[in-house]
N, C-alpha and C. Protein backbone atom coordinates (compact mmCIF):
# COMPACT_ATOMS: atom_id res chain seq x y z
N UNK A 1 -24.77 1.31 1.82
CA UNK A 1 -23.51 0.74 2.27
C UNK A 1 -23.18 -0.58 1.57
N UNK A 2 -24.53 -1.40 1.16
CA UNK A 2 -23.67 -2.36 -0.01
C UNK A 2 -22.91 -2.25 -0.60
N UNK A 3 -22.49 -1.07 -1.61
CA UNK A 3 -21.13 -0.53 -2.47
C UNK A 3 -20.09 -0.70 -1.60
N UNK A 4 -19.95 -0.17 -0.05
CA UNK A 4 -18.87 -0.62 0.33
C UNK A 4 -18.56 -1.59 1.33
N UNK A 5 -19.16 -2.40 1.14
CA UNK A 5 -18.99 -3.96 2.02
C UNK A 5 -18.73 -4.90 0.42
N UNK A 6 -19.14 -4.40 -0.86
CA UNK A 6 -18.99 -5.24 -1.72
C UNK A 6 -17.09 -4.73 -2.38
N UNK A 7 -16.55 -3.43 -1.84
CA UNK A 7 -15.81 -3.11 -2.26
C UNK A 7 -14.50 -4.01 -1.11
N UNK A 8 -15.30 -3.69 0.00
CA UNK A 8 -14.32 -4.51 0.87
C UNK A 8 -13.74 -6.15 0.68
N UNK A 9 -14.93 -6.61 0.25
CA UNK A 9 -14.51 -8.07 -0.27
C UNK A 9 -13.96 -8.25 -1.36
N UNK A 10 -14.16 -7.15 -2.23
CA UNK A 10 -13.14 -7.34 -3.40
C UNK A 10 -12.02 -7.05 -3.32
N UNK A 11 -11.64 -6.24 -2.25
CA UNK A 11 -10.21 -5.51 -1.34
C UNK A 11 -9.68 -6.72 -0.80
N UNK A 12 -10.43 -7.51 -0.26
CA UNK A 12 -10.05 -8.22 0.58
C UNK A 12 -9.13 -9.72 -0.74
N UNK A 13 -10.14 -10.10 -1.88
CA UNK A 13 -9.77 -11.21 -2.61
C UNK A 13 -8.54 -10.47 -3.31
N UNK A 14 -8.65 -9.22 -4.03
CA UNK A 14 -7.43 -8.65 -4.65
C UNK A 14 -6.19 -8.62 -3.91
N UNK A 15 -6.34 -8.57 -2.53
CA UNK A 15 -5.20 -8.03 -1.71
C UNK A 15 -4.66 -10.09 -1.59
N UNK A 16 -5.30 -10.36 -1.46
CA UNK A 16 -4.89 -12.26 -1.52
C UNK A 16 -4.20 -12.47 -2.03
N UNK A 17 -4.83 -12.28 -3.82
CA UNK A 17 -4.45 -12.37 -4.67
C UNK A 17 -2.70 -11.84 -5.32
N UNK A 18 -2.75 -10.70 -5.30
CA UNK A 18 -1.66 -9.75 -5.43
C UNK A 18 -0.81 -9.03 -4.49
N UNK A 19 -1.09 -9.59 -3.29
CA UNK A 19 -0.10 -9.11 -2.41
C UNK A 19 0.09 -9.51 -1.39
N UNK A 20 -0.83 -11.03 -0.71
CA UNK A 20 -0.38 -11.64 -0.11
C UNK A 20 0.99 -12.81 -0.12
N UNK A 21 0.89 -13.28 -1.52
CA UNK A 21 2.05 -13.89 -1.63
C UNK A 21 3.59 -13.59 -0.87
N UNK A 22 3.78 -11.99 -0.85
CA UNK A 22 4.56 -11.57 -0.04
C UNK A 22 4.32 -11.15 1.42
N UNK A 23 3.39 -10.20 1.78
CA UNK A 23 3.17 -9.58 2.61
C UNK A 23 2.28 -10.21 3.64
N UNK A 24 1.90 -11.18 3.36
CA UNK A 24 0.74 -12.41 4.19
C UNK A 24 -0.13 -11.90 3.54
N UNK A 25 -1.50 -12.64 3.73
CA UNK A 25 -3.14 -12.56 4.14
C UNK A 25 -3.43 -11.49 5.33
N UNK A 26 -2.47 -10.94 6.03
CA UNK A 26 -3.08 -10.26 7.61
C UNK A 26 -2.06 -8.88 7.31
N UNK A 27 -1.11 -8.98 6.46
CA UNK A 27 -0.62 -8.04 6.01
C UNK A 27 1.05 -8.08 7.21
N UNK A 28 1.35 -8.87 7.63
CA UNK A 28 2.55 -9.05 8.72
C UNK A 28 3.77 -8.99 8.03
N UNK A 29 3.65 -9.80 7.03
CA UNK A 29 5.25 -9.35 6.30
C UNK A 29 5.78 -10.93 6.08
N UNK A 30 6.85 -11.06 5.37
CA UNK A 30 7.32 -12.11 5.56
C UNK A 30 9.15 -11.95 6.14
N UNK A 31 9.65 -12.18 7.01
CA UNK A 31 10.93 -11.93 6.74
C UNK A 31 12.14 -12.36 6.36
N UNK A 32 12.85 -11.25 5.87
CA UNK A 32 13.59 -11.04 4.83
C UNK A 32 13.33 -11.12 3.61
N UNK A 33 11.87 -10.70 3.44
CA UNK A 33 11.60 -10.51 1.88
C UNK A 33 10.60 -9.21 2.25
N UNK A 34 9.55 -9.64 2.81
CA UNK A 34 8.31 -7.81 2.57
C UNK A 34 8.11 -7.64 4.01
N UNK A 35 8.34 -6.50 4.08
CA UNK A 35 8.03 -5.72 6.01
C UNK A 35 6.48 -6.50 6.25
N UNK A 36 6.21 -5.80 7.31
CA UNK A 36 4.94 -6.23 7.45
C UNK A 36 4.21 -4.20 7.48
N UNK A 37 3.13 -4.26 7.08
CA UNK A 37 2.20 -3.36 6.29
C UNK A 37 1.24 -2.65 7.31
N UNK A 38 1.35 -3.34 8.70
CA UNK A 38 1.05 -3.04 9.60
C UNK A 38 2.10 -1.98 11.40
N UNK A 39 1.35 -1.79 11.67
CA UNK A 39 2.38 -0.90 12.92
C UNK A 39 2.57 0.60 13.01
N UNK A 40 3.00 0.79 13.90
CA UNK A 40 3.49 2.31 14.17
C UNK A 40 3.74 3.08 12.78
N UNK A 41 4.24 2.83 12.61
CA UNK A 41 5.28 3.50 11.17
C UNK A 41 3.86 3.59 10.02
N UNK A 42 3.24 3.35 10.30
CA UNK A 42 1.89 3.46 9.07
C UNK A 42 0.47 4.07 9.85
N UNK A 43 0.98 4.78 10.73
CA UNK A 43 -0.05 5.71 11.77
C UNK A 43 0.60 6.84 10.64
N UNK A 44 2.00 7.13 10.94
CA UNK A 44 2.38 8.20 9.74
C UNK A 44 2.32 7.91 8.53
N UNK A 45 2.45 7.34 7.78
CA UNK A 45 2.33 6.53 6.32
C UNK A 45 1.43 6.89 5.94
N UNK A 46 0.45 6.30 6.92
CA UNK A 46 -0.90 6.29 6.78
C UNK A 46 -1.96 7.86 6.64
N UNK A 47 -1.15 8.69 7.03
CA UNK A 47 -1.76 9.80 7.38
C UNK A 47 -1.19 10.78 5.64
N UNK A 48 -0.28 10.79 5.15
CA UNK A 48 -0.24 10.72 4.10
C UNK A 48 -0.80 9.83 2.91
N UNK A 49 -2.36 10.87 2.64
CA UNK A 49 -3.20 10.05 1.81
C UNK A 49 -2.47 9.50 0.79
N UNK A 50 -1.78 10.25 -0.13
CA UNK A 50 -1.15 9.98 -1.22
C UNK A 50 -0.26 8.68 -1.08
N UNK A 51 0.76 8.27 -0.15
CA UNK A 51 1.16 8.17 0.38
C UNK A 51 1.26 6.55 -0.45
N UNK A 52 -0.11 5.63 0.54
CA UNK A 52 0.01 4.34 -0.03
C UNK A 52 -0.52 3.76 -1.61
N UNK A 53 -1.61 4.93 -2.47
CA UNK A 53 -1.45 4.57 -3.78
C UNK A 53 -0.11 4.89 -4.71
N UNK A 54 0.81 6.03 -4.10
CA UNK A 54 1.92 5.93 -4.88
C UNK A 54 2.90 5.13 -5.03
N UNK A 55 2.75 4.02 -3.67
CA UNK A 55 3.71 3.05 -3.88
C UNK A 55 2.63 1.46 -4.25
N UNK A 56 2.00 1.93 -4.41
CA UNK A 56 0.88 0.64 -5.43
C UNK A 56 1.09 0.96 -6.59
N UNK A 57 1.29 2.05 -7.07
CA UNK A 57 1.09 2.26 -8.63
C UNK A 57 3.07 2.21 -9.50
N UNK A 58 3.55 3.05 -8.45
CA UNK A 58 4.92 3.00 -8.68
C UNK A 58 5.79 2.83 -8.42
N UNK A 59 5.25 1.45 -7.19
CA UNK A 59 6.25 0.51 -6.70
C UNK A 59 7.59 0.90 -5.91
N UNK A 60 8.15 0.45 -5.36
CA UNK A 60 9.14 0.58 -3.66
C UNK A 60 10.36 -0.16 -4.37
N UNK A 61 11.55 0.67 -3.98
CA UNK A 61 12.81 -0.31 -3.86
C UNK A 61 13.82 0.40 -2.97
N UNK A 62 14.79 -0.08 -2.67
CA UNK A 62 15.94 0.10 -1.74
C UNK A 62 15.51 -0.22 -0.52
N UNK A 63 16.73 -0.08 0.44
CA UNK A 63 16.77 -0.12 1.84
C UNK A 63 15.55 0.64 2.84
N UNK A 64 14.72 -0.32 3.70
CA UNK A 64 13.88 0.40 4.23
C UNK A 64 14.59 -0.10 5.48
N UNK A 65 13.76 0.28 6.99
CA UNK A 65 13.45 -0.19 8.17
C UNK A 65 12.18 0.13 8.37
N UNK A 66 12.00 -1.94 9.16
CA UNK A 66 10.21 -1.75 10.03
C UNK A 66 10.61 -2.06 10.71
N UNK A 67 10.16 -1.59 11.63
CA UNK A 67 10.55 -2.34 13.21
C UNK A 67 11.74 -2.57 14.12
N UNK A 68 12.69 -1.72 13.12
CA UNK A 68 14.16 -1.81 13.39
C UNK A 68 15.11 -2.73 12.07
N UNK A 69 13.98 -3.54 11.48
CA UNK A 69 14.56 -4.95 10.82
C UNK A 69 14.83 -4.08 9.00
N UNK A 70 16.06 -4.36 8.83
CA UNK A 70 15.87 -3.83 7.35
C UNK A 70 15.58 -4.40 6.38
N UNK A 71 15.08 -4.00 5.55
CA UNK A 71 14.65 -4.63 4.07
C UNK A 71 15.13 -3.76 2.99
N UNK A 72 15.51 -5.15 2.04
CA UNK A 72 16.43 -4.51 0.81
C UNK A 72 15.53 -5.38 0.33
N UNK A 73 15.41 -4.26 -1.23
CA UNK A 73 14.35 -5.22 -2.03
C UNK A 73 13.45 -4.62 -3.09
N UNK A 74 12.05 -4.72 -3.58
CA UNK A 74 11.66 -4.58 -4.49
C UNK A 74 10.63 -4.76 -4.81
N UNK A 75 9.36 -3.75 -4.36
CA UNK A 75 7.84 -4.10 -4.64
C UNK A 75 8.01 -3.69 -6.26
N UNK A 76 7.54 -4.45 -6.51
CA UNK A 76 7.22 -3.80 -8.53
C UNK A 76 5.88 -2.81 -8.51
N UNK A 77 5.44 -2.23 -9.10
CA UNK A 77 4.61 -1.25 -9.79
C UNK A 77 3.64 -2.27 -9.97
N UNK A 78 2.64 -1.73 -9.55
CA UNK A 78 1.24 -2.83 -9.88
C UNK A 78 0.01 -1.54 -10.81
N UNK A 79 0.47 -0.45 -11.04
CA UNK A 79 -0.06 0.36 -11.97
C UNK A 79 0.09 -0.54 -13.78
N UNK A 80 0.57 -1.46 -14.05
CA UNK A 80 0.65 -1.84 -15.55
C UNK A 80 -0.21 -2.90 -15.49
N UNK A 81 -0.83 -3.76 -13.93
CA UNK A 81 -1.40 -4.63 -13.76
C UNK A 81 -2.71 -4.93 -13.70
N UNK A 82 -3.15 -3.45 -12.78
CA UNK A 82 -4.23 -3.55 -12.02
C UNK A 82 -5.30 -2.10 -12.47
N UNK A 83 -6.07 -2.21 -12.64
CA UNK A 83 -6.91 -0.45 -12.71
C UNK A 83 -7.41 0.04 -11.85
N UNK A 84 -7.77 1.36 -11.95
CA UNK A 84 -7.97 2.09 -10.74
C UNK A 84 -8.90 1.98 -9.67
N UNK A 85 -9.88 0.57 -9.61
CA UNK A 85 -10.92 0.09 -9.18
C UNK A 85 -10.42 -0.76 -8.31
N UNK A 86 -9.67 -1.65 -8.90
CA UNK A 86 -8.79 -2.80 -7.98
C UNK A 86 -8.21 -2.09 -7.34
N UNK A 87 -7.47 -1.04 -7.33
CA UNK A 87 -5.83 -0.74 -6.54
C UNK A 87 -6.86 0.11 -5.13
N UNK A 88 -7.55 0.65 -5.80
CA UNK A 88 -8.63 1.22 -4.44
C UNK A 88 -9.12 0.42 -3.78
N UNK A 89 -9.80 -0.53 -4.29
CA UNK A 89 -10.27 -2.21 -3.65
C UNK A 89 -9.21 -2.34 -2.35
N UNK A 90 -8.05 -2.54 -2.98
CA UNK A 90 -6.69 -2.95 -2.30
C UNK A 90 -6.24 -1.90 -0.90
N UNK A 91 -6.57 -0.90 -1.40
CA UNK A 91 -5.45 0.16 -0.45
C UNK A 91 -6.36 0.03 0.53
N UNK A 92 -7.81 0.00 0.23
CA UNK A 92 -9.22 0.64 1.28
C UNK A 92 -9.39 -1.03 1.69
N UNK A 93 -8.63 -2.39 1.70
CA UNK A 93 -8.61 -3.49 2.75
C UNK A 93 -7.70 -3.10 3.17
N UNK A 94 -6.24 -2.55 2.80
CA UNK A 94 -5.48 -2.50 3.90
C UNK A 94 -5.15 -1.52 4.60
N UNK A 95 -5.82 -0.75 4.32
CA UNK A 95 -6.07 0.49 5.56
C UNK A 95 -6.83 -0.09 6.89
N UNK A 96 -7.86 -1.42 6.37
CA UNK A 96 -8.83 -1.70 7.49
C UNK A 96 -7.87 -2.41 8.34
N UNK A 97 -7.09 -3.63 7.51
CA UNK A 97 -6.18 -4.47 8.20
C UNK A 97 -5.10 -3.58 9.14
N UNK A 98 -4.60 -2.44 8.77
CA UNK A 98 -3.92 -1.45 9.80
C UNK A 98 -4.80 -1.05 11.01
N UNK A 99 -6.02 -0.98 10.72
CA UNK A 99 -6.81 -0.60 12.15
C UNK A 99 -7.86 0.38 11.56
N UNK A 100 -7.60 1.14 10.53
CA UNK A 100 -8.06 2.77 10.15
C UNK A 100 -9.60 1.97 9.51
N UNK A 101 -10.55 1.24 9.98
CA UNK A 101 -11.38 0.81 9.44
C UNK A 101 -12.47 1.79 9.19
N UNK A 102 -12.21 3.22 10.11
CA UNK A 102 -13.13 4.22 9.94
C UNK A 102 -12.71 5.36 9.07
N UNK A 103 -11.83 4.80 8.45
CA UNK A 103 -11.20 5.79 7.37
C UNK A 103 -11.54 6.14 6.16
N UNK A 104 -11.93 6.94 5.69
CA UNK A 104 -12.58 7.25 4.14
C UNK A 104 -12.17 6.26 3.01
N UNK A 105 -12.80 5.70 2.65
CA UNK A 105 -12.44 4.65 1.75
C UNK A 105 -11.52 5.07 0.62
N UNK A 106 -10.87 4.60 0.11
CA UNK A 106 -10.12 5.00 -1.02
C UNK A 106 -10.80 5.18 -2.56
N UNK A 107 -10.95 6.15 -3.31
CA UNK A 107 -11.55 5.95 -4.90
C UNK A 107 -10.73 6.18 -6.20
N UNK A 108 -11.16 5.31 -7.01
CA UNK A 108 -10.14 5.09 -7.85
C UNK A 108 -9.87 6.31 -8.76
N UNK A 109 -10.50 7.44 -8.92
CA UNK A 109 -10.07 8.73 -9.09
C UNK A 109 -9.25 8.99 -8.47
N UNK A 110 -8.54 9.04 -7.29
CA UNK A 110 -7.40 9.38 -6.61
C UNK A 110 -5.60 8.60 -7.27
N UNK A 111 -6.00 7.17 -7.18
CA UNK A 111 -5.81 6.39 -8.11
C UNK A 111 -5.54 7.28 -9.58
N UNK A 112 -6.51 7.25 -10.36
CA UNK A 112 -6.44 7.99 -11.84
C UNK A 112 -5.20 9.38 -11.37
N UNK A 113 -5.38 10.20 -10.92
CA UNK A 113 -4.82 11.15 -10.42
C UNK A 113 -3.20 10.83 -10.50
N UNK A 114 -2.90 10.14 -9.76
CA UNK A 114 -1.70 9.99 -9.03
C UNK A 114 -1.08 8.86 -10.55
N UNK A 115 -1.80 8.24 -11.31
CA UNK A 115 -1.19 7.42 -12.24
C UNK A 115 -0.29 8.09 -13.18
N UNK A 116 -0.89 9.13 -13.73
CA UNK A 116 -0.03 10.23 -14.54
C UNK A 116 1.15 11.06 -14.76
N UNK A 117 0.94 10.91 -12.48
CA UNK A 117 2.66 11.76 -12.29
C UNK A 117 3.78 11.29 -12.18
N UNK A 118 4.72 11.52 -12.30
CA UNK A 118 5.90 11.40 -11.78
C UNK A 118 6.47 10.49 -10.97
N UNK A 119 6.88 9.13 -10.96
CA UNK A 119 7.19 8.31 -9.87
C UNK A 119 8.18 7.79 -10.49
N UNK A 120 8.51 6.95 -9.57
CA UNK A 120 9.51 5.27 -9.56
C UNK A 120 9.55 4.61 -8.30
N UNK A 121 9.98 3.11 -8.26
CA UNK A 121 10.08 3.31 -6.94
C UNK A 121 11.11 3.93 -5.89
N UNK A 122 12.31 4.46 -6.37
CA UNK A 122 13.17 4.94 -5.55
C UNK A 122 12.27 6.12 -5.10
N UNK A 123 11.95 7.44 -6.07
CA UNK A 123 10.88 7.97 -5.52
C UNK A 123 10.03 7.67 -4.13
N UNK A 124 9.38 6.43 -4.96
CA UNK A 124 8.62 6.20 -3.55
C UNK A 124 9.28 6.24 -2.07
N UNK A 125 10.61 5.44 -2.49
CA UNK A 125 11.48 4.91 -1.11
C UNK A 125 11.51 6.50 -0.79
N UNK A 126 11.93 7.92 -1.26
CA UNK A 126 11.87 9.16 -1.25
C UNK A 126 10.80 9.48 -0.19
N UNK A 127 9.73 9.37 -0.57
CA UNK A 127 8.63 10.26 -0.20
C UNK A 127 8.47 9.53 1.29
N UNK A 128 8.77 8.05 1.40
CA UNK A 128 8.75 7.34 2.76
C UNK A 128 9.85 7.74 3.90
N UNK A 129 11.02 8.22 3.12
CA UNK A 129 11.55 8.67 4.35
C UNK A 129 11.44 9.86 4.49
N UNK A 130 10.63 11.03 3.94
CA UNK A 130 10.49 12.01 3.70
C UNK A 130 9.55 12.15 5.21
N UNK A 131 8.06 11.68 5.27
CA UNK A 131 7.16 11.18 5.49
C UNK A 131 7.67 10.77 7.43
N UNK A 132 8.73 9.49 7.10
CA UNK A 132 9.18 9.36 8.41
C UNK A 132 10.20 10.09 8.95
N UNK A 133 10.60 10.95 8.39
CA UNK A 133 11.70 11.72 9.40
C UNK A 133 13.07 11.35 9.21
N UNK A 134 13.18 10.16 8.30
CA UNK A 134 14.20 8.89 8.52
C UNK A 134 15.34 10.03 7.56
């Protein structure tokens, strides 16, 4: 289990690093700029594995709702940034920060996988309301 307590802390400094600036350190959001990453709405999100590396790799835009509150806006693509080690690092802290701490960790083969296909972020915004019903 060292591999993944050492993966978690690197989840944990990457996610600081690259995505707290917006989204906090606890993953809450800031508002009127990034939802918060946490809540109801990511019990389903969440349950679509694919789900949160496709919008790490190929980034979110347009009109969402969390919580009722809308967001207009613009995660960029962190696939030109980051490799498939980090972005797993990342997804598998904030799966824990959602609650899912008993959740299969994320590997960056899944990652590799999903880098190749087909995205953007409108896409993504796609597959999220797809996902929620919305």
């Amino acid at each position: 289990m060292a591999g993944s307590a050492a993966l978690a802390a690197d989840g944990q400094a990457l996610f600081k690093q690259h995505c707290a600036v917006c989204h906090q350190e606890t993953a809450t959001g800031t508002v009127g700029l990034a939802p918060s990453l946490q809540g109801e709405h990511w019990q389903r999100l969440g349950a679509e594995r694919a789900y949160l590396p496709t919008v790490m790799l190929k980034g979110l835009a347009g009109m969402i709702k969390v919580g009722g509150q809308p967001f207009v806006g613009s995660m960029p693509p962190f696939a030109p940034q980051l490799g498939d080690e980090d972005l797993a690092a990342i997804a598998t802290h904030l799966r824990g920060l959602q609650g899912a701490k008993e959740a299969k960790p994320y590997a960056a083969d899944e990652f590799t996988a999903l880098r190749g296909a087909p995205g953007d972020p409108a896409r993504s915004r796609a597959l999220r309301k797809q996902i929620l019903g919305e």
